[in-house]
Protein backbone atom coordinates (compact mmCIF):
# COMPACT_ATOMS: atom_id res chain seq x y z
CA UNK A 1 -24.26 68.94 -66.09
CA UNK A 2 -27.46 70.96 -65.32
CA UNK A 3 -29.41 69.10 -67.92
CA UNK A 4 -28.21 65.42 -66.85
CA UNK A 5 -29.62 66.23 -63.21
CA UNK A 6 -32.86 67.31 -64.72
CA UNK A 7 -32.97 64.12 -66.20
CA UNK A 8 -32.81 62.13 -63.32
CA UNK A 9 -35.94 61.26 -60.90
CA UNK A 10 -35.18 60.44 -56.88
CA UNK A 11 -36.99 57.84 -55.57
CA UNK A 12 -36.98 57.89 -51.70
CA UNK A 13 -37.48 54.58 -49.51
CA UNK A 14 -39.98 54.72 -47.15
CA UNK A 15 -39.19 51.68 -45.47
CA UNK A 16 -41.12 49.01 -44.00
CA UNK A 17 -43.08 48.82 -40.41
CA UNK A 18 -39.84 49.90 -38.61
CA UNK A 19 -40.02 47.89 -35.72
CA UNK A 20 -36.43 48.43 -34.69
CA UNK A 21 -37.23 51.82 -33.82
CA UNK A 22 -40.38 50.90 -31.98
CA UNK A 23 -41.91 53.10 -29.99
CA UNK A 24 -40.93 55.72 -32.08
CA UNK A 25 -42.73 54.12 -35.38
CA UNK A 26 -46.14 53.49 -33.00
CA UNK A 27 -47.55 55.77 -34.77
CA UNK A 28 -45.71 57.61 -37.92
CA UNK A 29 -43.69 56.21 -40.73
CA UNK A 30 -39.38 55.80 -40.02
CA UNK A 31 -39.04 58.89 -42.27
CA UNK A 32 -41.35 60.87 -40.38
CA UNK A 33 -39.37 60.68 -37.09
CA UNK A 34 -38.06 63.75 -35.48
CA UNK A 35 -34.12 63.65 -35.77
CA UNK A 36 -31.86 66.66 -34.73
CA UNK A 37 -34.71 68.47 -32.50
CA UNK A 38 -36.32 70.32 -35.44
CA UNK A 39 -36.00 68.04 -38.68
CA UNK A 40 -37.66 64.65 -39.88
CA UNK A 41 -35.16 61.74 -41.39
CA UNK A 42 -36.96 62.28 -44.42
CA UNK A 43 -35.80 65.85 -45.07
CA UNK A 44 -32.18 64.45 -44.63
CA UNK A 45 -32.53 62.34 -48.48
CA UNK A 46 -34.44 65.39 -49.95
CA UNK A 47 -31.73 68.14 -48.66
CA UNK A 48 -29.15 65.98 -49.80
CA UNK A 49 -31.60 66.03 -53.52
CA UNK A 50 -32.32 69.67 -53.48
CA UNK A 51 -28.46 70.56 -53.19
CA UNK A 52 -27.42 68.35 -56.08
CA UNK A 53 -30.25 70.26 -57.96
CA UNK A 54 -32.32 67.27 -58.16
CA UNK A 55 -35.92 68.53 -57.68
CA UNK A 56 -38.29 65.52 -58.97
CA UNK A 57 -38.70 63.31 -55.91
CA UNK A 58 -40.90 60.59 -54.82
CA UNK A 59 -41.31 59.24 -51.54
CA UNK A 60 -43.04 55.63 -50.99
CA UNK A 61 -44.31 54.74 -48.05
CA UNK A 62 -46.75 52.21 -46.56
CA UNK A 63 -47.02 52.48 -42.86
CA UNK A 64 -48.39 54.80 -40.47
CA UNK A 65 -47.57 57.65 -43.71
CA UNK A 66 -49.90 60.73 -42.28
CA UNK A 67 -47.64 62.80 -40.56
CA UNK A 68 -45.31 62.01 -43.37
CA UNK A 69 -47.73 63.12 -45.62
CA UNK A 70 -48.78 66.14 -43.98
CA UNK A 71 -45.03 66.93 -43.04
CA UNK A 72 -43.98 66.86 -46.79
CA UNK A 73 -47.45 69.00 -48.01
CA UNK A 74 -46.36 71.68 -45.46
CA UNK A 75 -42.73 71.64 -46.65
CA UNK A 76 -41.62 71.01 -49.78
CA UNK A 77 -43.50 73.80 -52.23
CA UNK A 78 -41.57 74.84 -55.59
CA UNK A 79 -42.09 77.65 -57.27
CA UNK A 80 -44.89 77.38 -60.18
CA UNK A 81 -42.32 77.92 -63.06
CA UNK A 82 -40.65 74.73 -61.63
CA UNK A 83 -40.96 71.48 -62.54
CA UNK A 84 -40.11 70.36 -58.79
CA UNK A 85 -42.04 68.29 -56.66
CA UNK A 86 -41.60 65.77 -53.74
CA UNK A 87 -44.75 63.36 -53.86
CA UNK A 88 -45.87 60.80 -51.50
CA UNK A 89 -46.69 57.45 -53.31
CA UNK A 90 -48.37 55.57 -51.22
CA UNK A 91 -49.08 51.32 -51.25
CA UNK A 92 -52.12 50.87 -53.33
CA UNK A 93 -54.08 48.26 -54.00
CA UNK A 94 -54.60 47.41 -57.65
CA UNK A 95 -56.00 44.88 -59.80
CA UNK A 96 -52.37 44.05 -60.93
CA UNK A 97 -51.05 43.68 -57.61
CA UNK A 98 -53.31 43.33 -54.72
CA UNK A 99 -50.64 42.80 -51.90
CA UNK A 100 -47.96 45.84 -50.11
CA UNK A 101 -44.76 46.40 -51.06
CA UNK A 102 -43.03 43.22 -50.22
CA UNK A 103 -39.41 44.66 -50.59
CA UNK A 104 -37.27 47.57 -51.73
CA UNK A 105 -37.74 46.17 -55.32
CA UNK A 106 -41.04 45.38 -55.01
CA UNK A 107 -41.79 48.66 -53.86
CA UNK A 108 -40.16 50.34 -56.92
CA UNK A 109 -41.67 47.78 -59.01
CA UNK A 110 -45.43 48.85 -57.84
CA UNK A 111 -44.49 52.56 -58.21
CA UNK A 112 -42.92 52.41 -61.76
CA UNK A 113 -46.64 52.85 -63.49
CA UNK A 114 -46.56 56.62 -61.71
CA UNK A 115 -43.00 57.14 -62.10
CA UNK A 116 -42.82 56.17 -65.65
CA UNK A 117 -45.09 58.91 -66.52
CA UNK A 118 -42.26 61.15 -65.81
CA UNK A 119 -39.42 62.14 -68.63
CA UNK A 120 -36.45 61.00 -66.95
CA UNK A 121 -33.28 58.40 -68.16
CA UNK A 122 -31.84 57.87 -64.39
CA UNK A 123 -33.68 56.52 -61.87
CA UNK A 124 -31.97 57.11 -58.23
CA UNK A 125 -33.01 55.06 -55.39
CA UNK A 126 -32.38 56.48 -51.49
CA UNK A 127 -33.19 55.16 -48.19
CA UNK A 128 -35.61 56.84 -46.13
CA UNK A 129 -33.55 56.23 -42.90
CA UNK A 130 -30.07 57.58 -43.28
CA UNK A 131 -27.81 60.76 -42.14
CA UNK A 132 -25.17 61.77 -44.81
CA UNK A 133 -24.13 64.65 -46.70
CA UNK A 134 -23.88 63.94 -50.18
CA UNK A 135 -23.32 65.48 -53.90
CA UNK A 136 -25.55 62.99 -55.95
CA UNK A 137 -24.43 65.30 -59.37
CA UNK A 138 -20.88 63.80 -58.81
CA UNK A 139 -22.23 60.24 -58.51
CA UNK A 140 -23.79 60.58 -61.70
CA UNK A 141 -21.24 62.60 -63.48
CA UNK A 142 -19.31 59.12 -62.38
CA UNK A 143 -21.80 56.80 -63.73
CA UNK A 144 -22.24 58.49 -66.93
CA UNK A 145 -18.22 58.89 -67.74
CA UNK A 146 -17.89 54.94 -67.14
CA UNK A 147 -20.63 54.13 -69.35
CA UNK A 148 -22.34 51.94 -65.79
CA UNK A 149 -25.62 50.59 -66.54
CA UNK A 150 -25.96 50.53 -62.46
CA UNK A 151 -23.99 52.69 -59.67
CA UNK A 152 -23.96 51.71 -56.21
CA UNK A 153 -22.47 54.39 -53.37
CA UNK A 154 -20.33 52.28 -51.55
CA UNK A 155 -18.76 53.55 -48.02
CA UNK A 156 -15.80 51.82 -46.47
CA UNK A 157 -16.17 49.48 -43.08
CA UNK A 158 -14.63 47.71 -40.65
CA UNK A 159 -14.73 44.26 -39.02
CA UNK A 160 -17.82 45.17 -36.68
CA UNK A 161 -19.81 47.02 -39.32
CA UNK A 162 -18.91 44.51 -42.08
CA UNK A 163 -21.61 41.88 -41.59
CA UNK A 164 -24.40 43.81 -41.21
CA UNK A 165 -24.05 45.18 -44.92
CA UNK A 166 -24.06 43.90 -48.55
CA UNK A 167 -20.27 43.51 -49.40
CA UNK A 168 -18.52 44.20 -52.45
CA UNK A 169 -15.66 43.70 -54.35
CA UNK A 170 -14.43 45.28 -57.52
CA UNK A 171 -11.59 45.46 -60.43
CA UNK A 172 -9.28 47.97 -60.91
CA UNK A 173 -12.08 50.21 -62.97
CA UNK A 174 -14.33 50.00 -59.74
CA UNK A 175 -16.47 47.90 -61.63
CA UNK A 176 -18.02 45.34 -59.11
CA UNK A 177 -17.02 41.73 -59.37
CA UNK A 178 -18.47 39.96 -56.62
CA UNK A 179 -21.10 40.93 -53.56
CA UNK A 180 -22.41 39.21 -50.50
CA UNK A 181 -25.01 39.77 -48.82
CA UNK A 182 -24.28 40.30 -44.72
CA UNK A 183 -21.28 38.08 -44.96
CA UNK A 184 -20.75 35.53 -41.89
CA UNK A 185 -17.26 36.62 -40.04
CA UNK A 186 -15.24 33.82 -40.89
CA UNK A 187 -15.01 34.34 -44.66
CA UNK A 188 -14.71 38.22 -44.06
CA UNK A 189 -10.61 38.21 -44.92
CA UNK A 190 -12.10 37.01 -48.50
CA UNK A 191 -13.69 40.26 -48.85
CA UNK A 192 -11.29 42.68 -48.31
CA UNK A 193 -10.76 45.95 -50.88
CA UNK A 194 -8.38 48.14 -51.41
CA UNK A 195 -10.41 51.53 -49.95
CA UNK A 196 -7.51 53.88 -50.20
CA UNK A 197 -4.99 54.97 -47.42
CA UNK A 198 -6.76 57.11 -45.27
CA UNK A 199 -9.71 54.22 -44.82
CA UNK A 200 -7.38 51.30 -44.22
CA UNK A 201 -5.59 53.49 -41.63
CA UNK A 202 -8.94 53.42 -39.62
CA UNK A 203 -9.21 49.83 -40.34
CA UNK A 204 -12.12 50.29 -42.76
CA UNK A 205 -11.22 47.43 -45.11
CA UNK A 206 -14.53 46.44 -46.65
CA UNK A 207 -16.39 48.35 -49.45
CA UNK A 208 -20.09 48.44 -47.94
CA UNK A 209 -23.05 49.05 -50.21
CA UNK A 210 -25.15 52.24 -48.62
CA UNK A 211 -28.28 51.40 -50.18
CA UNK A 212 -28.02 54.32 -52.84
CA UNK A 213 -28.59 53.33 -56.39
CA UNK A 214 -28.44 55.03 -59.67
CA UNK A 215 -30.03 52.92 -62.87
CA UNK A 216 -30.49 53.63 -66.28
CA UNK A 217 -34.12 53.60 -67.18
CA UNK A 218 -34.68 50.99 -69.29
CA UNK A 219 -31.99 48.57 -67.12
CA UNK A 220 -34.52 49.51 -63.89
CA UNK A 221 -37.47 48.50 -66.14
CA UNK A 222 -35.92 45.18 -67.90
CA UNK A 223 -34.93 44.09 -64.23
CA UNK A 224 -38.17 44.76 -62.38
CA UNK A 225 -40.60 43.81 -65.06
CA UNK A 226 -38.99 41.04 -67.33
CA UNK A 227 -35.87 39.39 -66.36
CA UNK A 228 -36.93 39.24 -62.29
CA UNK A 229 -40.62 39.93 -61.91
CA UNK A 230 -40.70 38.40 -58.28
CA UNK A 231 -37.66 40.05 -56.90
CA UNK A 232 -38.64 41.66 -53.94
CA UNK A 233 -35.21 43.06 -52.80
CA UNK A 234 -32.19 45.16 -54.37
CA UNK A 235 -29.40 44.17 -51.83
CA UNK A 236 -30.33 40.46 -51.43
CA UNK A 237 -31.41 39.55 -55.23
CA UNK A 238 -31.41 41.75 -58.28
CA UNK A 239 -28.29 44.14 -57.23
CA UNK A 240 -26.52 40.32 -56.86
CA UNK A 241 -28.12 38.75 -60.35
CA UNK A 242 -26.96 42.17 -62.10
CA UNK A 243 -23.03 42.16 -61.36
CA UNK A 244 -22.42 39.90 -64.07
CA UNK A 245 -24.71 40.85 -66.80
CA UNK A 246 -24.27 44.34 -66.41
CA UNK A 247 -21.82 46.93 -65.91
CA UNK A 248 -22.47 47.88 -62.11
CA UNK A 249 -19.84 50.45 -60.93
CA UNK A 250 -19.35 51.64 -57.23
CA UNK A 251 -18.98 55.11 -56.26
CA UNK A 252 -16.99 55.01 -53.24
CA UNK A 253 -18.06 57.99 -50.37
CA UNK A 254 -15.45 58.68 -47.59
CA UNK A 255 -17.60 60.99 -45.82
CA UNK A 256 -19.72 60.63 -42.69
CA UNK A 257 -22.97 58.58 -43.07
CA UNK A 258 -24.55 56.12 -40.47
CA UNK A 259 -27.34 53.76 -40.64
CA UNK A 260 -30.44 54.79 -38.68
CA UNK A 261 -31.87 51.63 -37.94
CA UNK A 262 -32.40 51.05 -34.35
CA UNK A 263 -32.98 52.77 -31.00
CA UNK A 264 -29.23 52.82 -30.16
CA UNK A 265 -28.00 53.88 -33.54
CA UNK A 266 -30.61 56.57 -33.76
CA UNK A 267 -29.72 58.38 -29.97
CA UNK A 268 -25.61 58.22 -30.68
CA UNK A 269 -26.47 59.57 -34.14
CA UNK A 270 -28.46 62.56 -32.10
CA UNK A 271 -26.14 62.68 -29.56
CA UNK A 272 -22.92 63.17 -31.94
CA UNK A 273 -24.88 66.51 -33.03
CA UNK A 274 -24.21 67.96 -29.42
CA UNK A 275 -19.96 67.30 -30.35
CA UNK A 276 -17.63 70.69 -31.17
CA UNK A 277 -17.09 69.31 -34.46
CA UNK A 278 -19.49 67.20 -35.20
CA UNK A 279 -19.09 64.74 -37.91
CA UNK A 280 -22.61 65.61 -39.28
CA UNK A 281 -22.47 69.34 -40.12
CA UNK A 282 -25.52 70.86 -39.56
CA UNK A 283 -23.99 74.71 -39.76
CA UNK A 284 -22.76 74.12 -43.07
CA UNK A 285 -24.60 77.03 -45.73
CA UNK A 286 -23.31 74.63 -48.50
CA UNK A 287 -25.31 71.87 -47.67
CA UNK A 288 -28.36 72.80 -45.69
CA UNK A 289 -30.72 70.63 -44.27
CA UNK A 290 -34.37 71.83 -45.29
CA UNK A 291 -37.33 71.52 -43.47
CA UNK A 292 -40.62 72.96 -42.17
CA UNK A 293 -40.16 76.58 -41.49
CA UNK A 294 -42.48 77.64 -38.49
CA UNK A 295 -42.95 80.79 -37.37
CA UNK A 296 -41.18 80.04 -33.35
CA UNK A 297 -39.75 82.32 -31.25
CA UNK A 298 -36.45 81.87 -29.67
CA UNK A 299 -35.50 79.92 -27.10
CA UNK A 300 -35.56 81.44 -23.60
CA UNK A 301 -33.21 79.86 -21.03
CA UNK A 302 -33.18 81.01 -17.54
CA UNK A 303 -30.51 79.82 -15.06
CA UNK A 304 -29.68 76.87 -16.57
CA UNK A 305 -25.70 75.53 -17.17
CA UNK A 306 -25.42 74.12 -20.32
CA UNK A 307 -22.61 71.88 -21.73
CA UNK A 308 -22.51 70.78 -25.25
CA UNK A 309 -26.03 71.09 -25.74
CA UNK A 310 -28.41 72.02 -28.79
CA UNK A 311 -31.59 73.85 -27.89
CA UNK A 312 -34.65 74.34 -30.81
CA UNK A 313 -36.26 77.22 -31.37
CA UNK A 314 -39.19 77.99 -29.14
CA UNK A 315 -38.29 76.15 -25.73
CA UNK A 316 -38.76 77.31 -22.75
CA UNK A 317 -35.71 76.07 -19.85
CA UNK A 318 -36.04 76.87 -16.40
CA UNK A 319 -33.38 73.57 -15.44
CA UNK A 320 -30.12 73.56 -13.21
CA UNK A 321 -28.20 71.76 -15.58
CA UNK A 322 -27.88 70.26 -19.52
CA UNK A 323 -25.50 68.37 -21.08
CA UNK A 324 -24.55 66.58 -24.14
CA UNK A 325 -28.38 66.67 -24.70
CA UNK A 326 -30.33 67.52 -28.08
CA UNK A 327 -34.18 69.68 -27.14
CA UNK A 328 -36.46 69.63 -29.27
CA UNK A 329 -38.89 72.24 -30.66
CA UNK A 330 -41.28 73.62 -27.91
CA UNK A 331 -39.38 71.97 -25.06
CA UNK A 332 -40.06 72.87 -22.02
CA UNK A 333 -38.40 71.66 -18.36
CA UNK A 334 -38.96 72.87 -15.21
CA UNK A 335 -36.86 74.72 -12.21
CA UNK A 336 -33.97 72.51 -10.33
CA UNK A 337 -33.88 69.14 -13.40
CA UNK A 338 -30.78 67.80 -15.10
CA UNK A 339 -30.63 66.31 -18.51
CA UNK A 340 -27.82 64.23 -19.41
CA UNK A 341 -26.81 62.32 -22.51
CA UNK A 342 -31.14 62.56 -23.46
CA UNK A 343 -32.64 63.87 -26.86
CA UNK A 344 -36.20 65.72 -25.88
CA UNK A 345 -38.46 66.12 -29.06
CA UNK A 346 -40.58 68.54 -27.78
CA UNK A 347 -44.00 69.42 -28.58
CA UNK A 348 -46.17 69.98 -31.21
CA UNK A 349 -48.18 72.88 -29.44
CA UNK A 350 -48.17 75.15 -26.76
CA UNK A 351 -50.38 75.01 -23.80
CA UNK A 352 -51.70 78.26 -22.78
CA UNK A 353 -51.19 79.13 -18.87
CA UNK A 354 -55.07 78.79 -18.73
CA UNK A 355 -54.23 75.17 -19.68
CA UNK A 356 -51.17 74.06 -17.46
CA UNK A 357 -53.53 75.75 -14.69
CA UNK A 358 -56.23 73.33 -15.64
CA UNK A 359 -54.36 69.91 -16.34
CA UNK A 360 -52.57 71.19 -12.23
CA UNK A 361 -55.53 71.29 -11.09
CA UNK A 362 -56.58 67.61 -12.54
CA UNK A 363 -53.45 66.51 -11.20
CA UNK A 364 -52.09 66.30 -14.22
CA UNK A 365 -48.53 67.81 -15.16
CA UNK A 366 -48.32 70.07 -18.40
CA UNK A 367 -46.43 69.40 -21.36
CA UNK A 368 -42.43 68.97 -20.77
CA UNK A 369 -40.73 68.23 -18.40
CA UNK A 370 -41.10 69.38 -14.95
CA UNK A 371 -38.95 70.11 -11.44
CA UNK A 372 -36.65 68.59 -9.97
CA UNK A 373 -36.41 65.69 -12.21
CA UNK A 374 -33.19 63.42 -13.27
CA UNK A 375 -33.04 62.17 -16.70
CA UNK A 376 -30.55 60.29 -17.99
CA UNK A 377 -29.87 58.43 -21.14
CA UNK A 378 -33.32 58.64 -22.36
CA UNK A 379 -35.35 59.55 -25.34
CA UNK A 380 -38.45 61.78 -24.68
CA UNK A 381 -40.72 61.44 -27.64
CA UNK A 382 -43.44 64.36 -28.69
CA UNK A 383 -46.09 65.68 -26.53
CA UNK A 384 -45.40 64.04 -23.09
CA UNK A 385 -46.02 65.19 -19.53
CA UNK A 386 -43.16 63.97 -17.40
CA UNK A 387 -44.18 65.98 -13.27
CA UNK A 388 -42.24 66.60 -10.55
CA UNK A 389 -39.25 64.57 -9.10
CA UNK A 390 -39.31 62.23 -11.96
CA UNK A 391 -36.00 60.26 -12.16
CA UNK A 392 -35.23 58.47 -15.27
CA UNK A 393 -31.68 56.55 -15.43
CA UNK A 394 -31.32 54.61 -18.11
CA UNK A 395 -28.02 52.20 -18.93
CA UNK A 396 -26.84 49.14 -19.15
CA UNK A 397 -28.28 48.32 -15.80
CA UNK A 398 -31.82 48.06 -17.55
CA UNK A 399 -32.93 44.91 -19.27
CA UNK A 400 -35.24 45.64 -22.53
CA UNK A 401 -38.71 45.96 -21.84
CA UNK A 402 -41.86 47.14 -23.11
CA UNK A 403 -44.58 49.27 -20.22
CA UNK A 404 -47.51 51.02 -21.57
CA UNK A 405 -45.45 54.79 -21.04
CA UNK A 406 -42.21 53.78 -21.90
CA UNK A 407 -39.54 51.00 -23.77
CA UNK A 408 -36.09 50.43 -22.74
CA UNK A 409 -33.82 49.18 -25.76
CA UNK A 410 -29.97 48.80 -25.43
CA UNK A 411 -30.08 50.46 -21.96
CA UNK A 412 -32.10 53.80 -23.38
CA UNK A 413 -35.25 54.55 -21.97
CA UNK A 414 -37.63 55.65 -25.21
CA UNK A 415 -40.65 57.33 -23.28
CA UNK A 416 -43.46 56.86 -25.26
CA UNK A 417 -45.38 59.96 -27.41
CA UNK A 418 -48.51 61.40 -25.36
CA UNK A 419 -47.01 59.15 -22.16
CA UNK A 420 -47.68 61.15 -18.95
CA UNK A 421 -45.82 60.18 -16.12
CA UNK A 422 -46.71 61.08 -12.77
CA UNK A 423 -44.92 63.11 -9.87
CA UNK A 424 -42.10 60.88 -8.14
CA UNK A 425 -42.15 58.28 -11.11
CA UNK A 426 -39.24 56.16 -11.39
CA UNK A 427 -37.67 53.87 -13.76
């Protein structure tokens, strides 16, 4: 099996603008934002990579990629007598195709002239923007016993979920017979699949299609160069045109994976973290999640009562009370607050007490969060000064809005990265 996985090359969706998760894609790609307190979503497709000993990988991207970029260069370093990388490929203009990445397939399409260069005979495609645990070696041992030309992981859903996915139906070999794309609800009893036991017990009736793809190389080429040059898309055209032409198998995961791709489904997927048994295992020495090692030093909590609550390394919490809260890296809150149901990212530095001294002076608060403040269903991005007797409560009292500091989406306040809001500020 070894030498089938080093024959395989990852390719890693960066996604487009991400304006569902505006403010948080203001300024850095949707792989680049901080999930869990100390990770990026990128290093969730990657982990999941390294630990099915895949170790080619390329990332595409297109907007806001910097921090990406600089995230990756500072992470992902393989020894010299290994043929490992993870490399950003970037939109580029070229005589052949002067536009961006139009689509998923587009975006594939555009990279294959780099990617091509590589000696490889399964190409597997990942989303940038999605929380799973997953053994890609057994998807492919699957794909390459049934002979597929095309795999798609498939995860069983329910009514609710149902028509916000591409849906598929297959024979009795799992090869796939029919798909939809985001069917409408009234022809959704057409697209029901037998999903085992266990899954229709839950009421997960539908086979989903997760946006994970393995092709065989010269299938990915014929598609994307000669039989649908101007596809843009996988899910809505050339995953659809394939199904009859080609044998297109699905690989059917039970586990847990969700979706990041909006405010709300990005803070319950945080939240769920701060659970006894989380559904998301981030203790498991299996299946670690990688990412930037810096050189932090614990966290130091003083008088604070904590309830279900996970605290990054480095943070500094004075508070009364935490709970069923995720803190960031470099977090720091103040004497006499309480956190509830909030993910704090942190901070990318430390001020010096030389600093805080001088920003207290300006009448500026330091970085973190200060005393006496109430915060409640909110997302604190990087780097913001929130003073004293700040109360944020956020819920379904709110109506979405945009303000210069902050965003409320769904009834969660999303404070803005930099933002500084004042003593006494309320919202």
């Amino acid at each position: 099996m070894e030498g089938t996985l080093n024959s395989v090359i990852a390719v890693i969706l960066g996604g487009g603008a991400g304006t569902r998760l505006y403010p948080l894609t203001a300024a850095r790609s949707k792989p680049a934002v901080p999930i869990a307190g100390k990770y990026r979503l990128v290093d969730i497709p990657i982990s999941n990579c390294i630990n099915s000993n895949i170790h080619r990988m390329f990332v595409l991207t297109q907007f806001n990629s910097a921090s990406l970029n600089k995230h990756i260069k500072n992470t992902y370093h393989f020894s010299a007598f290994s043929a490992g990388f993870v490399d950003i490929l970037a939109a580029e203009q070229t005589p052949d195709n002067p536009g961006w990445y139009q689509g998923t397939a587009d975006a594939v399409r555009q990279s294959l002239r780099h990617i091509k260069n590589n000696d490889f005979d399964y190409i597997l495609i990942l989303s940038g923007d999605q929380l799973y645990q997953m053994d890609f070696g057994v998807m492919l041992k699957n794909h390459i016993n049934k002979g597929a030309d095309i795999s798609i992981a498939t995860i069983p859903v329910g009514d609710r979920e149902a028509p916000e996915f591409g849906i598929l139906k297959t024979d009795d070999d799992h090869f796939i017979t029919s798909f939809v794309e985001k069917p409408k609800k009234d022809v959704l009893n057409e697209w029901t699949s037998d999903t085992g036991p266990q899954m229709q017990q839950q009421g997960r009736n539908y086979l989903a299609s997760m946006g994970i793809y393995i092709f065989n190389r010269k299938i990915m080429q014929d598609l994307l160069m000669e039989k649908f040059p101007d596809a843009t898309d996988f899910g809505k055209e050339i995953i659809p045109s394939s199904i009859h032409n080609h044998k297109v198998i699905s690989y059917q995961y039970d586990g847990y994976w969700t979706d990041i791709g909006n405010i709300y489904s990005f803070f319950e997927a945080n939240l769920a973290l701060t659970e006894d048994v989380p559904d998301f295992n981030l203790f498991d020495s299996a299946h670690p999640v990688f990412s930037r090692a810096r050189m932090l030093p614990p966290a130091k909590i003083s008088g604070t009562t904590l309830e279900q609550t996970m605290i990054a390394e480095g943070c500094i919490i004075l508070a009364s009370r935490i709970e069923n809260s995720v803190l960031g890296i470099r977090s720091r809150v103040g004497h006499g607050t309480t956190i509830v149901s909030s993910y704090i990212m942190g901070g990318d530095i430390y001020e010096t007490l030389e600093q805080i001294e001088e920003f207290n002076n300006k009448g500026m608060p330091g970085m973190g969060v200060g005393e006496r403040c109430y915060i409640k269903n909110a997302i604190i991005d990087k780097n913001v000064r929130i003073g004293n007797d700040v109360r944020i409560n956020g819920g379904k009292h709110l109506e979405n809005y945009d303000h210069e500091l902050y965003t409320v989406k769904d009834g969660i306040v999303v404070v803005k990265k930099g933002a500084i809001l004042p003593d006494g500020f309320v919202i």
